[in-house]
Structures are given as structure tokens and as C-alpha cells.
PDB file of N, CA and C in Angstrom:
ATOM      1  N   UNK A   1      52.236  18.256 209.098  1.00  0.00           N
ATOM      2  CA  UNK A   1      50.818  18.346 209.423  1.00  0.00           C
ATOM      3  C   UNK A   1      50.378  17.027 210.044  1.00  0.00           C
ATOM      4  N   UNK A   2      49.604  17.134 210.850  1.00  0.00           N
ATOM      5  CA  UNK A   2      49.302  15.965 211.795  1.00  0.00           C
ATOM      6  C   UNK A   2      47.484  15.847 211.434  1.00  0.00           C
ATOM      7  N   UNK A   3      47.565  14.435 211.193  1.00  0.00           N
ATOM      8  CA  UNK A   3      45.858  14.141 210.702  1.00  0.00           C
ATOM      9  C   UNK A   3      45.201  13.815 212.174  1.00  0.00           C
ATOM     10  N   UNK A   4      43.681  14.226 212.214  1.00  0.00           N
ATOM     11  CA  UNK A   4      43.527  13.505 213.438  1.00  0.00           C
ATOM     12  C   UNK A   4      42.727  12.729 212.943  1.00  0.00           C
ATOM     13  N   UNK A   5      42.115  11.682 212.073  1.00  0.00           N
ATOM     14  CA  UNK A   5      41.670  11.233 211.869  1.00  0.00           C
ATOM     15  C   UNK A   5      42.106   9.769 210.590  1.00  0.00           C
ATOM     16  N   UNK A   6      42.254   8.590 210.771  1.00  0.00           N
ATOM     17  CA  UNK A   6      42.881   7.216 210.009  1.00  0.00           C
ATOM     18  C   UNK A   6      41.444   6.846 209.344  1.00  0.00           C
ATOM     19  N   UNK A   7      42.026   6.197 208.004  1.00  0.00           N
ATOM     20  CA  UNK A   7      40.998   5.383 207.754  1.00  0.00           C
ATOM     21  C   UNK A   7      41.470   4.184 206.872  1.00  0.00           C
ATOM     22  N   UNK A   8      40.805   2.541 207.356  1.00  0.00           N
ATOM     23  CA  UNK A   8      40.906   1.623 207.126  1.00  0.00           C
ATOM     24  C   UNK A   8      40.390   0.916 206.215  1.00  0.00           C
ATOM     25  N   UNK A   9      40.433   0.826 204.531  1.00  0.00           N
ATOM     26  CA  UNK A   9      39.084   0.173 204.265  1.00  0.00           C
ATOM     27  C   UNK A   9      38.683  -1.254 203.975  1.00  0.00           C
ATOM     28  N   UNK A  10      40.082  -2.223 204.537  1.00  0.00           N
ATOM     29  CA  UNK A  10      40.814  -3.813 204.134  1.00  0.00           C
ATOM     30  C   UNK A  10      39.797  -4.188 205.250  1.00  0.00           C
ATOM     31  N   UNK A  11      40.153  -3.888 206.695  1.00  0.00           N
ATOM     32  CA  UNK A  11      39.819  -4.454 207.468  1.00  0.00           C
ATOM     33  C   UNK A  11      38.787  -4.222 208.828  1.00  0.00           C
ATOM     34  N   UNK A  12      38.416  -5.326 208.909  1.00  0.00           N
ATOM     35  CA  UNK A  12      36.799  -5.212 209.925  1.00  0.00           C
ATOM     36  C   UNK A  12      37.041  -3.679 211.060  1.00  0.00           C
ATOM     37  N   UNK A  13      36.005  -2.864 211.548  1.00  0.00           N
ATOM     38  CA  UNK A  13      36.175  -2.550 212.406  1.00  0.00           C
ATOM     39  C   UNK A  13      36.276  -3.043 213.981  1.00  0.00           C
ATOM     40  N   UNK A  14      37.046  -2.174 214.885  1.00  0.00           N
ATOM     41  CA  UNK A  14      37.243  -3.152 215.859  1.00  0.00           C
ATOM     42  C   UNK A  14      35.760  -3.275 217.155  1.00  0.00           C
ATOM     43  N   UNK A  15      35.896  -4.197 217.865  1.00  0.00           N
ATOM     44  CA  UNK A  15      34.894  -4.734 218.975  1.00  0.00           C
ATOM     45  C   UNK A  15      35.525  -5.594 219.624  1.00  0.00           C
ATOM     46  N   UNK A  16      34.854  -5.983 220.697  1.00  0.00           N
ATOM     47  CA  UNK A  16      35.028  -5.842 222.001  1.00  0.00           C
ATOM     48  C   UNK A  16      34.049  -7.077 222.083  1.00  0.00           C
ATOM     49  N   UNK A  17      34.872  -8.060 222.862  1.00  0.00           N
ATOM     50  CA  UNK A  17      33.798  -9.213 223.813  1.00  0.00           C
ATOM     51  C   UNK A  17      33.655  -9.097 224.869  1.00  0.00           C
ATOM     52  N   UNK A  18      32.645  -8.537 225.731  1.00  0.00           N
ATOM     53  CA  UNK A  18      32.034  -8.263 226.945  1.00  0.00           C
ATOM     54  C   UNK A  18      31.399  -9.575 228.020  1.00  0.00           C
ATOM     55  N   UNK A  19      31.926 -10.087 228.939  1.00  0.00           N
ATOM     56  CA  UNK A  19      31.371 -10.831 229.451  1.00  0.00           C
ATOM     57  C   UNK A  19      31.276 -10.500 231.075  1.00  0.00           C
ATOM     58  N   UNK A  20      30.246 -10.912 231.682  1.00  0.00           N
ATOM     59  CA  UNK A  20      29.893 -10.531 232.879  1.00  0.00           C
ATOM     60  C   UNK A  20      30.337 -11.847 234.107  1.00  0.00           C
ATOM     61  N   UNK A  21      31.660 -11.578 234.755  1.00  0.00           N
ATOM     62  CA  UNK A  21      31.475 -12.797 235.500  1.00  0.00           C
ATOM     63  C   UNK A  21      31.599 -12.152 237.123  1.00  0.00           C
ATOM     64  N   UNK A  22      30.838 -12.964 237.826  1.00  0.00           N
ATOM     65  CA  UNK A  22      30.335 -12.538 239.463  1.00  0.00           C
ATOM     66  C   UNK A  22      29.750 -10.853 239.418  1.00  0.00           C
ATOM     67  N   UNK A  23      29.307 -10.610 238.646  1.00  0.00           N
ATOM     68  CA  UNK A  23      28.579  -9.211 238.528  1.00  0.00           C
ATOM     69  C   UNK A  23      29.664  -8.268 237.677  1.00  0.00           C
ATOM     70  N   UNK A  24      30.624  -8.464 237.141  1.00  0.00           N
ATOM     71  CA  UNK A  24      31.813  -7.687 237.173  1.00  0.00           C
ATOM     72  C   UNK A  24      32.013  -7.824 235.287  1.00  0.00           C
ATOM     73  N   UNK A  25      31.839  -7.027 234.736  1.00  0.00           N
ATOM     74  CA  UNK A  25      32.483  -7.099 233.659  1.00  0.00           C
ATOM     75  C   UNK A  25      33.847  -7.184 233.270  1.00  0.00           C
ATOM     76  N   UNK A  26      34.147  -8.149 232.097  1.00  0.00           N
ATOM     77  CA  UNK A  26      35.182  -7.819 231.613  1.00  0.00           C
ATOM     78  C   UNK A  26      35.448  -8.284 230.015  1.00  0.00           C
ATOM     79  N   UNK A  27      36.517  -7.825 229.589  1.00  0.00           N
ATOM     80  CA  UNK A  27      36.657  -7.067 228.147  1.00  0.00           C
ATOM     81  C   UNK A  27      37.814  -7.749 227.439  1.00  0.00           C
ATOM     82  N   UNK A  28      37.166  -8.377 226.083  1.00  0.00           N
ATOM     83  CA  UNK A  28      38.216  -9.211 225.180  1.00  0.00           C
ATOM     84  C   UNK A  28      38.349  -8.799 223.804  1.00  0.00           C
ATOM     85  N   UNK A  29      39.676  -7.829 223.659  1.00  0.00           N
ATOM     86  CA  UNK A  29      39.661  -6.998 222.694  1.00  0.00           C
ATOM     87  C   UNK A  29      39.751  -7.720 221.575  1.00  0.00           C
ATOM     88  N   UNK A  30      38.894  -7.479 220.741  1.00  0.00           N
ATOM     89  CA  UNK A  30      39.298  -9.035 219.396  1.00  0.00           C
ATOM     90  C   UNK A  30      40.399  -8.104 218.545  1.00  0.00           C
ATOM     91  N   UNK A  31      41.343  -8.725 218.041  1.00  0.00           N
ATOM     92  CA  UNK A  31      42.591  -8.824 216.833  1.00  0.00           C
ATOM     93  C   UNK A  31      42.184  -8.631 215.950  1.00  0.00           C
ATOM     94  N   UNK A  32      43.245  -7.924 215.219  1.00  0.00           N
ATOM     95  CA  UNK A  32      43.455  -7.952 213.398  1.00  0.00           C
ATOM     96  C   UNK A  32      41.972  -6.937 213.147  1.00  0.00           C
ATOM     97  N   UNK A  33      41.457  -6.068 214.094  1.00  0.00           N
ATOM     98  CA  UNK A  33      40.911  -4.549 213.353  1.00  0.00           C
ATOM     99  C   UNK A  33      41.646  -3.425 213.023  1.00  0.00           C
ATOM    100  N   UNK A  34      40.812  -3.091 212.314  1.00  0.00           N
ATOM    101  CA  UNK A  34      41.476  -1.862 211.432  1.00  0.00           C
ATOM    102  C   UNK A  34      42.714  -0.794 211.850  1.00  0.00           C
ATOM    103  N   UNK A  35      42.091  -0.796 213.511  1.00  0.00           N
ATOM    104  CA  UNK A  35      43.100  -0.259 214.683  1.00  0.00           C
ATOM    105  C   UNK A  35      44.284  -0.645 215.082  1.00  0.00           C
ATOM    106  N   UNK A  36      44.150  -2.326 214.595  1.00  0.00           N
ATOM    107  CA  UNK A  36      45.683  -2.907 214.585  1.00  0.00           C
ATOM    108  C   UNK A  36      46.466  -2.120 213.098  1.00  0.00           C
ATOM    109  N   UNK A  37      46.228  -2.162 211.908  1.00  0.00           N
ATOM    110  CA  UNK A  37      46.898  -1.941 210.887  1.00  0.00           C
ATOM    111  C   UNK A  37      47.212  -0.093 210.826  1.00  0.00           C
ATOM    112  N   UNK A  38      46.835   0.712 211.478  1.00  0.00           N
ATOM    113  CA  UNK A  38      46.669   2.122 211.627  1.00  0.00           C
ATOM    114  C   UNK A  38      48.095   2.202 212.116  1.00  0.00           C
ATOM    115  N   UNK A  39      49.573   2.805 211.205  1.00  0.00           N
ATOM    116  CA  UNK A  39      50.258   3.332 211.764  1.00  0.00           C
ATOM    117  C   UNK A  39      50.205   5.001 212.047  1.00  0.00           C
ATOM    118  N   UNK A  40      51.316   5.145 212.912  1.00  0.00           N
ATOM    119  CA  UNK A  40      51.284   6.698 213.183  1.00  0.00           C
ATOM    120  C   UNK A  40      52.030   7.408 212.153  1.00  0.00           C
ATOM    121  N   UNK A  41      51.406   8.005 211.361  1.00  0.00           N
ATOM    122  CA  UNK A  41      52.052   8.613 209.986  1.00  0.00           C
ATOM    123  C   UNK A  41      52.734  10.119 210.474  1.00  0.00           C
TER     124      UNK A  41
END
């Protein structure tokens, strides 16, 4: 049986540092969320 759904309860959820340079976004995935420790069971 395949879950579709993980749950983490040690560690932070994950986010994202967004910064805008010359009009253009871009994206700094921060480490060590919950999404890192989630294996595929």
C-alpha cells in the first residue's frame, strides 16, 4: 500500500528564501526541513 501523504513532527517545515535581483526572482531552498528527513517508505 502506498501512502500519499508523510508526516514530520521533529522538524521545522520547509521555506523558501525569495529574493528579487534585476526584476527576476530567485529561490534559496533552506535545509534540514521536514522534507529533507521524509523517506520513501
Amino acid at each position: 500500500m502506498r501512502r500519499a501523504l508523510a508526516a514530520d513532527g521533529k522538524n521545522p517545515t520547509g521555506s523558501a528564501l525569495v529574493l528579487i535581483h534585476d526584476g527576476e526572482p530567485h529561490y534559496e531552498i533552506i535545509a534540514d526541513s521536514a522534507y529533507d528527513f521524509i523517506g520513501e517508505d
